[in-house]
Every structure is written in structure tokens, then in C-alpha cells.
N, C-alpha and C. Protein backbone atom coordinates (compact mmCIF):
# COMPACT_ATOMS: atom_id res chain seq x y z
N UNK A 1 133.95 76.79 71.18
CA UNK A 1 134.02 77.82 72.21
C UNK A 1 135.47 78.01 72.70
N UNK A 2 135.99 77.25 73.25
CA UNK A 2 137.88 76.74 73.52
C UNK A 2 138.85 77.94 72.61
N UNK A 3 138.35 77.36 71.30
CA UNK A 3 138.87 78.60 69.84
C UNK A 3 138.61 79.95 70.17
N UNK A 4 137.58 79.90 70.45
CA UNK A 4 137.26 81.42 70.52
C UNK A 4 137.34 82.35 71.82
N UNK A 5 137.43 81.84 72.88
CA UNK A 5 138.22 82.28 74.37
C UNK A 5 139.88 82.50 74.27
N UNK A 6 140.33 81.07 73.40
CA UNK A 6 142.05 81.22 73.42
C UNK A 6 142.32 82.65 72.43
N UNK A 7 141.71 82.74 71.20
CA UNK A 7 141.67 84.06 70.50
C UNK A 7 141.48 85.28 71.21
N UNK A 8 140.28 85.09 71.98
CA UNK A 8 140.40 86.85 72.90
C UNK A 8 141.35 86.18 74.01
N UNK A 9 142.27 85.40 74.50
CA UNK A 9 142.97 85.42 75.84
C UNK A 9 144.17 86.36 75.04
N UNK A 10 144.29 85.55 73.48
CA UNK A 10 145.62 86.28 72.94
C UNK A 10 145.39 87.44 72.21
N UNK A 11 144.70 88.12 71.87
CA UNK A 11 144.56 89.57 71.41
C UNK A 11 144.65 90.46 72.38
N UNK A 12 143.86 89.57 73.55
CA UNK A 12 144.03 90.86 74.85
C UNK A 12 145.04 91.10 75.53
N UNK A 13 145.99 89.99 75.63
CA UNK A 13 147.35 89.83 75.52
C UNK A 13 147.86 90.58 74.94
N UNK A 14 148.13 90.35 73.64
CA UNK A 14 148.50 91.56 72.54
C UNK A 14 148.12 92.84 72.91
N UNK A 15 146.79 92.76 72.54
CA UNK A 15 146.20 94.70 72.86
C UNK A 15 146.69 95.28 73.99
N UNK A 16 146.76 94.59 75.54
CA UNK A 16 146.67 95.29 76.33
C UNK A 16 148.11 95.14 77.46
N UNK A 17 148.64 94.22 76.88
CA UNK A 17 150.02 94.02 77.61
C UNK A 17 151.41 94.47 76.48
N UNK A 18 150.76 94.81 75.23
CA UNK A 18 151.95 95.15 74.30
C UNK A 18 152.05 96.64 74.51
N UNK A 19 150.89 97.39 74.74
CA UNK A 19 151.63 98.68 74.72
C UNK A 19 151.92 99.24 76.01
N UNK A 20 151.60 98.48 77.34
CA UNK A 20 152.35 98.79 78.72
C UNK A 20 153.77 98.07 78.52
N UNK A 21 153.91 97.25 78.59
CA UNK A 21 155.33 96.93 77.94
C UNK A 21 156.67 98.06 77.22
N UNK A 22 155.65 98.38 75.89
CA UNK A 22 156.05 99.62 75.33
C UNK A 22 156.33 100.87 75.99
N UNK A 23 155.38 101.73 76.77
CA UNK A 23 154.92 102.39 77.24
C UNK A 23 155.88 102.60 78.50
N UNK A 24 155.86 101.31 79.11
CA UNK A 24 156.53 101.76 80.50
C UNK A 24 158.29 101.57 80.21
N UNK A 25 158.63 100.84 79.27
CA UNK A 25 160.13 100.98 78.75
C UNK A 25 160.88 102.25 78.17
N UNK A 26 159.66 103.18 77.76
CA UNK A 26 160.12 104.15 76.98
C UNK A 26 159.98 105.46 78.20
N UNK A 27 159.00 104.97 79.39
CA UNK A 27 159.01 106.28 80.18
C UNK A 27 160.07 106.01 81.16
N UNK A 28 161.36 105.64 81.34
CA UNK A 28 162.69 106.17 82.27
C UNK A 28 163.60 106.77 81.01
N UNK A 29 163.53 106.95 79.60
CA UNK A 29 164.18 107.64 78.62
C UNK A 29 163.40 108.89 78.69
N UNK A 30 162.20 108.88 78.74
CA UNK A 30 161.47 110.69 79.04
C UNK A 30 161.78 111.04 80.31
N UNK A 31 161.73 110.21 81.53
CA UNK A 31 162.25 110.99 82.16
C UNK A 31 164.01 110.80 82.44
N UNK A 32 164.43 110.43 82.00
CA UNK A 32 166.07 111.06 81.82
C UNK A 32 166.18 111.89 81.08
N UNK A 33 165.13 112.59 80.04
CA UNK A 33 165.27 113.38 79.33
C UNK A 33 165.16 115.14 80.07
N UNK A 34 164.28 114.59 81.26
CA UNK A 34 163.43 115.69 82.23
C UNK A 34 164.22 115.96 82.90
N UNK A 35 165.56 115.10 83.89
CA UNK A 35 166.21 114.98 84.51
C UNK A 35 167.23 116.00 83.92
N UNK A 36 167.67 115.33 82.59
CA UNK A 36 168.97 116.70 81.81
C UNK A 36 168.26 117.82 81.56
N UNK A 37 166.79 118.29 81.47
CA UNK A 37 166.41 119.94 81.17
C UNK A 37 165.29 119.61 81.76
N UNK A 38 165.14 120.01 83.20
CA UNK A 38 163.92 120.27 83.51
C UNK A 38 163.22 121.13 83.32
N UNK A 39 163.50 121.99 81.89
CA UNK A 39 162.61 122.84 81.57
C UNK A 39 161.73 122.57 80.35
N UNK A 40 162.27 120.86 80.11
CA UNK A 40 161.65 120.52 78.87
C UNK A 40 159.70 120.14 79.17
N UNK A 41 159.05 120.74 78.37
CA UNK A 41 157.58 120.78 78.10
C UNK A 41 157.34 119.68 77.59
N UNK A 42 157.86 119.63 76.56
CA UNK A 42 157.10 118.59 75.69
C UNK A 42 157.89 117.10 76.14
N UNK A 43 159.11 117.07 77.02
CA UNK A 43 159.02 115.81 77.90
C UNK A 43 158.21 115.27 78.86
N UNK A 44 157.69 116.36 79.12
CA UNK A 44 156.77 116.23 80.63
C UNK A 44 155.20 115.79 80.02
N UNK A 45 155.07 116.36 78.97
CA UNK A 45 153.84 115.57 77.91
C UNK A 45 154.14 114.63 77.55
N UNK A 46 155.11 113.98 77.32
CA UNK A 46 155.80 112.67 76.85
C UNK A 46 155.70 111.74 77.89
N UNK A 47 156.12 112.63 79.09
CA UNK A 47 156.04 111.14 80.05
C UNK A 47 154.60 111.24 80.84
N UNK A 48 153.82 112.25 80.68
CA UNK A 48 152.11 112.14 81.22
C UNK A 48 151.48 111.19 80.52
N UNK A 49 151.99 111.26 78.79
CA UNK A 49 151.25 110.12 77.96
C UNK A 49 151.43 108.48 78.14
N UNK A 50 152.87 108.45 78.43
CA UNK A 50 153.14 107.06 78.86
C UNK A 50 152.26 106.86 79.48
N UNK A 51 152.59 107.25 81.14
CA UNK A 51 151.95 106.68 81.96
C UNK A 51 150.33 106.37 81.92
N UNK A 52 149.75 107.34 81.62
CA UNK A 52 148.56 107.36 81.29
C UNK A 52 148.21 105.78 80.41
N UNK A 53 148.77 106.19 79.46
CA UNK A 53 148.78 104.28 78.67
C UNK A 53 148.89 103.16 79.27
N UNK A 54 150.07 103.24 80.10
CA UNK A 54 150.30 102.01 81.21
C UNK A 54 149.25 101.93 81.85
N UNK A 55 148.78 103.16 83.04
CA UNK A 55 147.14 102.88 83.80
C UNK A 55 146.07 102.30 82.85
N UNK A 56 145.76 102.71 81.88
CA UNK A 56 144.43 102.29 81.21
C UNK A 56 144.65 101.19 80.45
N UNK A 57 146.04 100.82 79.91
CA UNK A 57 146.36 99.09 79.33
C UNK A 57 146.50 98.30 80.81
N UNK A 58 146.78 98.45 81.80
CA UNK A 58 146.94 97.97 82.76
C UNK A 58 145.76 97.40 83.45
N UNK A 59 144.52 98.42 83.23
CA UNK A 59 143.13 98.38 84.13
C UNK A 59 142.51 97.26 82.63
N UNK A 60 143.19 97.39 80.88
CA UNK A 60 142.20 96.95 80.37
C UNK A 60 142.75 95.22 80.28
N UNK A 61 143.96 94.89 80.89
CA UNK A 61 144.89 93.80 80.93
C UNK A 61 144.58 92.85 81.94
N UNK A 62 143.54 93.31 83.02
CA UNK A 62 142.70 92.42 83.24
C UNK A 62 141.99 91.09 82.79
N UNK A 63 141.69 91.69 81.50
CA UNK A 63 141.47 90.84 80.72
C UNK A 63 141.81 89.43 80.30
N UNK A 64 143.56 89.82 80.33
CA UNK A 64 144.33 88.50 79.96
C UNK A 64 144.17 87.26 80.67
N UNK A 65 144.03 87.36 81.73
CA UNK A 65 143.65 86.62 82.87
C UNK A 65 142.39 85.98 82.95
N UNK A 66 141.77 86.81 82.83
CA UNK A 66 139.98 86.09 82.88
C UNK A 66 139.79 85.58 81.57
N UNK A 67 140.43 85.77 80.20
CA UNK A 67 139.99 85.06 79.17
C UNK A 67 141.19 83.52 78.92
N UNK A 68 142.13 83.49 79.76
CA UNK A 68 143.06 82.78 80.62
C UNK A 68 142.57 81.42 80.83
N UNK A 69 141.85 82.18 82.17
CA UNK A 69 141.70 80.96 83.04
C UNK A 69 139.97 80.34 82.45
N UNK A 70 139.48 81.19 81.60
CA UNK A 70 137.71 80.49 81.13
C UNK A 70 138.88 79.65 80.10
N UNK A 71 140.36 79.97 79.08
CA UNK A 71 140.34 78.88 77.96
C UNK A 71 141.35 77.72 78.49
N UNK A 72 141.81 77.68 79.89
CA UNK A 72 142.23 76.64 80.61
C UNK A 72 141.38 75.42 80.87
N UNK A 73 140.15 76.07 81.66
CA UNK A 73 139.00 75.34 82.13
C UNK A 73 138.63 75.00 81.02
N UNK A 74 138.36 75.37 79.90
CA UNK A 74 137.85 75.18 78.84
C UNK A 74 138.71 73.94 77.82
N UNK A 75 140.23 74.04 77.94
CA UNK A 75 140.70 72.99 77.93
C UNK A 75 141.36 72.01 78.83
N UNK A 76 140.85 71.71 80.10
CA UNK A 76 141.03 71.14 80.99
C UNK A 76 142.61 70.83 81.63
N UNK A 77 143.71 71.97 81.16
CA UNK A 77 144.46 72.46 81.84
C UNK A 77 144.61 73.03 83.10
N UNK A 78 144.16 73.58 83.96
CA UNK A 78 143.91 73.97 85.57
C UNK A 78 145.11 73.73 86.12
N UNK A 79 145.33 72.20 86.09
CA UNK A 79 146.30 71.85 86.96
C UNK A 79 147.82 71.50 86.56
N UNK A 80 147.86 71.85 85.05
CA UNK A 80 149.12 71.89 84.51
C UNK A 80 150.21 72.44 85.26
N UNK A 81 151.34 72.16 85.18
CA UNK A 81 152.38 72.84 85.57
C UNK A 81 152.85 74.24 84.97
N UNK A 82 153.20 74.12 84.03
CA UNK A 82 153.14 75.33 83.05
C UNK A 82 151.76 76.40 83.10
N UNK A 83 150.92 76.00 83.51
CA UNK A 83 149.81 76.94 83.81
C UNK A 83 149.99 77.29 85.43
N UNK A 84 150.09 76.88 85.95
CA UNK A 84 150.29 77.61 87.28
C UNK A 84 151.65 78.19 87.45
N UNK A 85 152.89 77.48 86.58
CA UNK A 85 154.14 78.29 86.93
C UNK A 85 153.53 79.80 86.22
N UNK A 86 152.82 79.89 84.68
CA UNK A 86 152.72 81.18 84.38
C UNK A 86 151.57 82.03 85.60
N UNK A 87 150.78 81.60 85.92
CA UNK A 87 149.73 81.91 86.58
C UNK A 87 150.52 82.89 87.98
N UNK A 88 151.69 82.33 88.38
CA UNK A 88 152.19 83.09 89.15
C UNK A 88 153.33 84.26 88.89
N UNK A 89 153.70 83.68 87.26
CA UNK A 89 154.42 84.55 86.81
C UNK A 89 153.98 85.85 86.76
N UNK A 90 152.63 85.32 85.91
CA UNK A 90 150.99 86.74 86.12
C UNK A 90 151.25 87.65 86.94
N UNK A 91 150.83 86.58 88.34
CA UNK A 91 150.72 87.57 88.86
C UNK A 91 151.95 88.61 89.72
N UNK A 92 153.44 88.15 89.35
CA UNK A 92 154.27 88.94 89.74
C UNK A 92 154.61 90.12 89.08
N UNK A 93 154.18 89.62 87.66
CA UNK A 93 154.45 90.48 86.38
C UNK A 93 153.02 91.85 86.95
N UNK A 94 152.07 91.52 87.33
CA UNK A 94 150.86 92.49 87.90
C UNK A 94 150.78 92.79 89.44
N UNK A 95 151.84 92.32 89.92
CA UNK A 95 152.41 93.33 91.29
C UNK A 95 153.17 93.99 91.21
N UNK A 96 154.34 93.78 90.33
CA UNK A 96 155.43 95.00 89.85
C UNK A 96 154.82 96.24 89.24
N UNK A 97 153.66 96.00 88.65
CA UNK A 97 153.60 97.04 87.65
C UNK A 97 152.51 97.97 88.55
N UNK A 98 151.42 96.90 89.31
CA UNK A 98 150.24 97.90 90.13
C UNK A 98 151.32 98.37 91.38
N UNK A 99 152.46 97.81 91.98
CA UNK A 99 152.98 98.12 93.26
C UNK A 99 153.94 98.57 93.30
N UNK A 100 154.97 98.87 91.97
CA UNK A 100 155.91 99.46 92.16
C UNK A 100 156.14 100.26 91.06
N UNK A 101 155.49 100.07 90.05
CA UNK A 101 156.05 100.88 88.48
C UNK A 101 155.16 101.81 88.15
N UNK A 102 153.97 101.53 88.65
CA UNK A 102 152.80 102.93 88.31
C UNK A 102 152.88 103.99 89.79
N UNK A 103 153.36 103.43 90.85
CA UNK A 103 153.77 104.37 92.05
C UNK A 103 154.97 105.42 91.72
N UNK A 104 155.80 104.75 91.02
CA UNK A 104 157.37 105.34 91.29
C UNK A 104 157.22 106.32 89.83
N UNK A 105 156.17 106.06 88.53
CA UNK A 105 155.69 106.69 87.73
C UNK A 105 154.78 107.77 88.18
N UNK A 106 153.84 107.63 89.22
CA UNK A 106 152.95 108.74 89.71
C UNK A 106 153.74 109.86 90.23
N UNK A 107 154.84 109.26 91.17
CA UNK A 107 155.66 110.30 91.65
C UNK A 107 156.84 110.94 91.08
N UNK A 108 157.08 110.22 89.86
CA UNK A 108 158.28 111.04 88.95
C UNK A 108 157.50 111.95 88.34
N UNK A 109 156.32 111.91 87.65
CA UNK A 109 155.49 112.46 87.23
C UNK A 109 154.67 114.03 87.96
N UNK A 110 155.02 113.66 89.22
CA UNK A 110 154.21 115.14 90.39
C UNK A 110 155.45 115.65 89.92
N UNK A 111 156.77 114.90 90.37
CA UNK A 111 157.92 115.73 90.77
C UNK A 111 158.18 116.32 89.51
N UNK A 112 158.08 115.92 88.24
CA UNK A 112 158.27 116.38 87.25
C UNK A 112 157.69 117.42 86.60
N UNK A 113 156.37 117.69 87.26
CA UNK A 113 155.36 119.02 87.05
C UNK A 113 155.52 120.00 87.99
N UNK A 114 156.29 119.31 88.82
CA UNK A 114 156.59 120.70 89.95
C UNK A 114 157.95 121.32 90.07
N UNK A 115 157.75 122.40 89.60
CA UNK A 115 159.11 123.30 89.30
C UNK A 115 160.35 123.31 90.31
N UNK A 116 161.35 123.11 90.43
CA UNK A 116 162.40 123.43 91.32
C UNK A 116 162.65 122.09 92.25
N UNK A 117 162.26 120.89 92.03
CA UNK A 117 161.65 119.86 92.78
C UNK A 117 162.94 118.74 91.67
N UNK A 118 163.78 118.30 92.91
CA UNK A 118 164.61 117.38 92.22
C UNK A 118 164.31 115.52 91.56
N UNK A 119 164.42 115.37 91.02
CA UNK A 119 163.77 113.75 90.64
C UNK A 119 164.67 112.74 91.02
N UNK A 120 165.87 113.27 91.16
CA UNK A 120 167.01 112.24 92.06
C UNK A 120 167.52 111.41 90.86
N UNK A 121 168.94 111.50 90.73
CA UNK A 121 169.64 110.79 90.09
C UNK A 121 168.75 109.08 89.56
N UNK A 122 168.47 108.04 90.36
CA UNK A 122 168.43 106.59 89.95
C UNK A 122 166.83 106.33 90.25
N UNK A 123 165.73 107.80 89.94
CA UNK A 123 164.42 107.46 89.47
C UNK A 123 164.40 106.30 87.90
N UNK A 124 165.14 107.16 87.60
CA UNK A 124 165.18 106.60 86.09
C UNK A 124 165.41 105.27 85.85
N UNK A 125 166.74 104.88 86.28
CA UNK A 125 167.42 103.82 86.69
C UNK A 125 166.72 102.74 87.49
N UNK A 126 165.96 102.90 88.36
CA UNK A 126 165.45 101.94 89.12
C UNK A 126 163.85 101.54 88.25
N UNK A 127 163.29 102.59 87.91
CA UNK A 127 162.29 102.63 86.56
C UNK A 127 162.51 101.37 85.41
N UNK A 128 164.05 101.95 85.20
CA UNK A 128 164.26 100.78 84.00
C UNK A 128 164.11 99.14 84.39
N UNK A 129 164.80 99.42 85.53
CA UNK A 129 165.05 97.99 86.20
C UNK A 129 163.85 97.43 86.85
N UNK A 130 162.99 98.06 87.08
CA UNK A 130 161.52 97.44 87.11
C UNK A 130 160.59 96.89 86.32
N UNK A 131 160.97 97.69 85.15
CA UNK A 131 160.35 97.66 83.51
C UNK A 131 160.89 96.22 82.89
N UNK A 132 162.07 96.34 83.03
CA UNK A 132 162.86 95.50 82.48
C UNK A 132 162.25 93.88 83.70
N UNK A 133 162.16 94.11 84.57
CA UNK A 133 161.73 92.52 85.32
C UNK A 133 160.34 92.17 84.67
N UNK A 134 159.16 93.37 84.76
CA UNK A 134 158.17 92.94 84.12
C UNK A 134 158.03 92.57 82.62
N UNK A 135 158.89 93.37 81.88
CA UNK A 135 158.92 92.61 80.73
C UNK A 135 159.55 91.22 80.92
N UNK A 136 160.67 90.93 81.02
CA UNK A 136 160.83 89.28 81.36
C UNK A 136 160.10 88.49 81.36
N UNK A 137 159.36 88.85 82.88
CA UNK A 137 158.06 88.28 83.57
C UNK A 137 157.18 87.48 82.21
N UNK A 138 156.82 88.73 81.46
CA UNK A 138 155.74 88.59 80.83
C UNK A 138 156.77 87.80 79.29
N UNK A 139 157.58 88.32 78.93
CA UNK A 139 158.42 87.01 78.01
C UNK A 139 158.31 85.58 78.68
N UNK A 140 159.08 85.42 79.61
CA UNK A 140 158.72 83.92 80.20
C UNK A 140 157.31 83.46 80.15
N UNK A 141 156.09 84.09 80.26
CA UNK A 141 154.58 83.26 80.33
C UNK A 141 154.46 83.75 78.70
N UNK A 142 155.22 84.26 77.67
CA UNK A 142 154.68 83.71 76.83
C UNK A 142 155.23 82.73 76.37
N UNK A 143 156.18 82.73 76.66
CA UNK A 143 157.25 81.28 75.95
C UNK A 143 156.43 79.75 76.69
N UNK A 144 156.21 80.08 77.70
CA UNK A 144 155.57 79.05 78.21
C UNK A 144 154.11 78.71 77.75
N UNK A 145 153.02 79.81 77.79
CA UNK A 145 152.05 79.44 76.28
C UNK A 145 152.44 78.94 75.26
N UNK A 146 153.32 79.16 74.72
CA UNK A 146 153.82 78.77 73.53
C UNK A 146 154.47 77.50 73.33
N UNK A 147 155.29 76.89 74.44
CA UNK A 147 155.71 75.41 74.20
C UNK A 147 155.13 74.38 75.10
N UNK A 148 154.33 75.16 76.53
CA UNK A 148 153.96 74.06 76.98
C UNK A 148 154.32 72.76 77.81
N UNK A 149 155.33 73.03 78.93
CA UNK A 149 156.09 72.11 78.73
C UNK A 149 155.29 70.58 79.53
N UNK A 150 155.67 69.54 78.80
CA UNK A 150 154.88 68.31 79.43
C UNK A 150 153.67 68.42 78.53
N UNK A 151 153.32 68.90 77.55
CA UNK A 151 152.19 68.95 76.59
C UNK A 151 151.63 67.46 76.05
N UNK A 152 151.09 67.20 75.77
CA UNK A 152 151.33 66.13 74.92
C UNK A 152 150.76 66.46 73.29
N UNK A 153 150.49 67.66 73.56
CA UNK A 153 149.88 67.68 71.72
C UNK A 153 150.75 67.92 70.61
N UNK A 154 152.03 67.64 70.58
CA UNK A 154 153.07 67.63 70.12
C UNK A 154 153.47 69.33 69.05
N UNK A 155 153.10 70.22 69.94
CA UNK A 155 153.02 71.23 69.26
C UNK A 155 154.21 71.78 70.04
């Protein structure tokens, strides 16, 4: 059972944190693209699609967590160090993105459908730099899945 929880903790991982990752890195380049021609169309479809991806990998990234903490319990990790340093990494990496990166995306996104309506120089910029912490975030808890530190299974 252990096998088969750690397999869906890491696919859902994969599935659902690889393409918000993706997704939200590539939407402050659409909208700097919106920013130099706000008359561009098919940017403004470019950056509706991002976001859209981010919300629904985001709502399905839930996941990572609950198949998480059943293959912790499951291998009687709980109280590891490395599991609670990531556990909070989690969840900073899933306050940036529900509290500051899908907000500041909702509203580049109005402003970007509404004609004559400026998006302000360092939307973009501050976008990146949000993107860029949550990815980190989420590099650091995998490196830390991955080596474990204080392990003893010599992996």
C-alpha cells in the first residue's frame, strides 16, 4: 500500500504542480507582451489560458498533499524533520500562489480585457518574482523528498 500512495503522491506532484509551475512562469512574458501592444488578441488568449491552467492545476494539486501525508503515515515519517520542514515549505509554496499569484493574475487579466485601462509598468515584474519564489519553494521540497536528510535508508 506505502508503494502505491508514494506513486500517486508523485504523479500528482508531477501532473499537477508541473504545469502551474509552467504556466504561471510563462504568464508575466504574455503579459509583457500585452503591456508593449495592448492591442494584441491573441496575447490576451495566451494569458486567459495560463491562468486558467494555474486555477484548475492548483484546485487539482491538492492532491499532493493528501497523497503526502496518507504515504508519511504510511511510512511512519510524521515527525521527521525533513517532512515538516517540506510540509511548511507546502504550504508557503500554496499561499503564494492561492494569495498572491492567482490575485495579481485575476487582475492583470480584467485589466488586460479592458480597453484603455493601464497594467502598470512592474505587474509583470512583481508576477515574475512571485513565480520565481514559488518555484524555489517547490524545488527545495523536492530536493528534500529526494535526499531526506537524517534518513537512514541510505538512499
Amino acid at each position: 500500500m506505502t508503494k502505491l500512495l508514494l506513486s500517486l503522491h508523485v504523479l500528482a506532484a508531477v501532473l499537477a504542480i508541473g504545469p502551474v509551475t509552467v504556466a504561471a512562469s510563462l504568464f508575466p512574458r504574455a503579459l509583457r507582451r500585452i503591456e508593449a501592444d495592448p492591442g494584441d488578441h491573441e496575447a490576451v488568449l495566451t494569458l486567459r489560458m495560463l491562468h486558467r491552467i494555474c486555477r484548475v492545476y492548483a484546485a487539482v494539486g491538492i492532491a499532493v498533499p493528501v497523497f503526502g501525508f496518507a504515504t508519511a503515515s504510511s511510512l511512519g515519517v510524521l515527525g521527521s524533520g525533513w517532512l515538516i520542514a517540506s510540509i511548511l515549505l507546502t504550504t508557503a509554496a500554496a499561499a503564494n500562489l492561492a494569495l498572491l499569484i492567482l490575485p495579481a493574475q485575476d487582475n492583470a487579466l480584467a485589466v488586460a480585457q479592458t480597453p484603455g485601462l493601464d497594467l502598470g509598468s512592474r505587474s509583470a515584474g512583481r508576477l515574475a518574482m512571485l513565480t520565481g519564489v514559488f518555484n524555489l519553494l517547490w524545488a527545495t521540497v523536492t530536493v528534500l523528498m529526494i535526499i531526506r536528510p537524517g534518513s537512514t535508508t541510505g538512499a
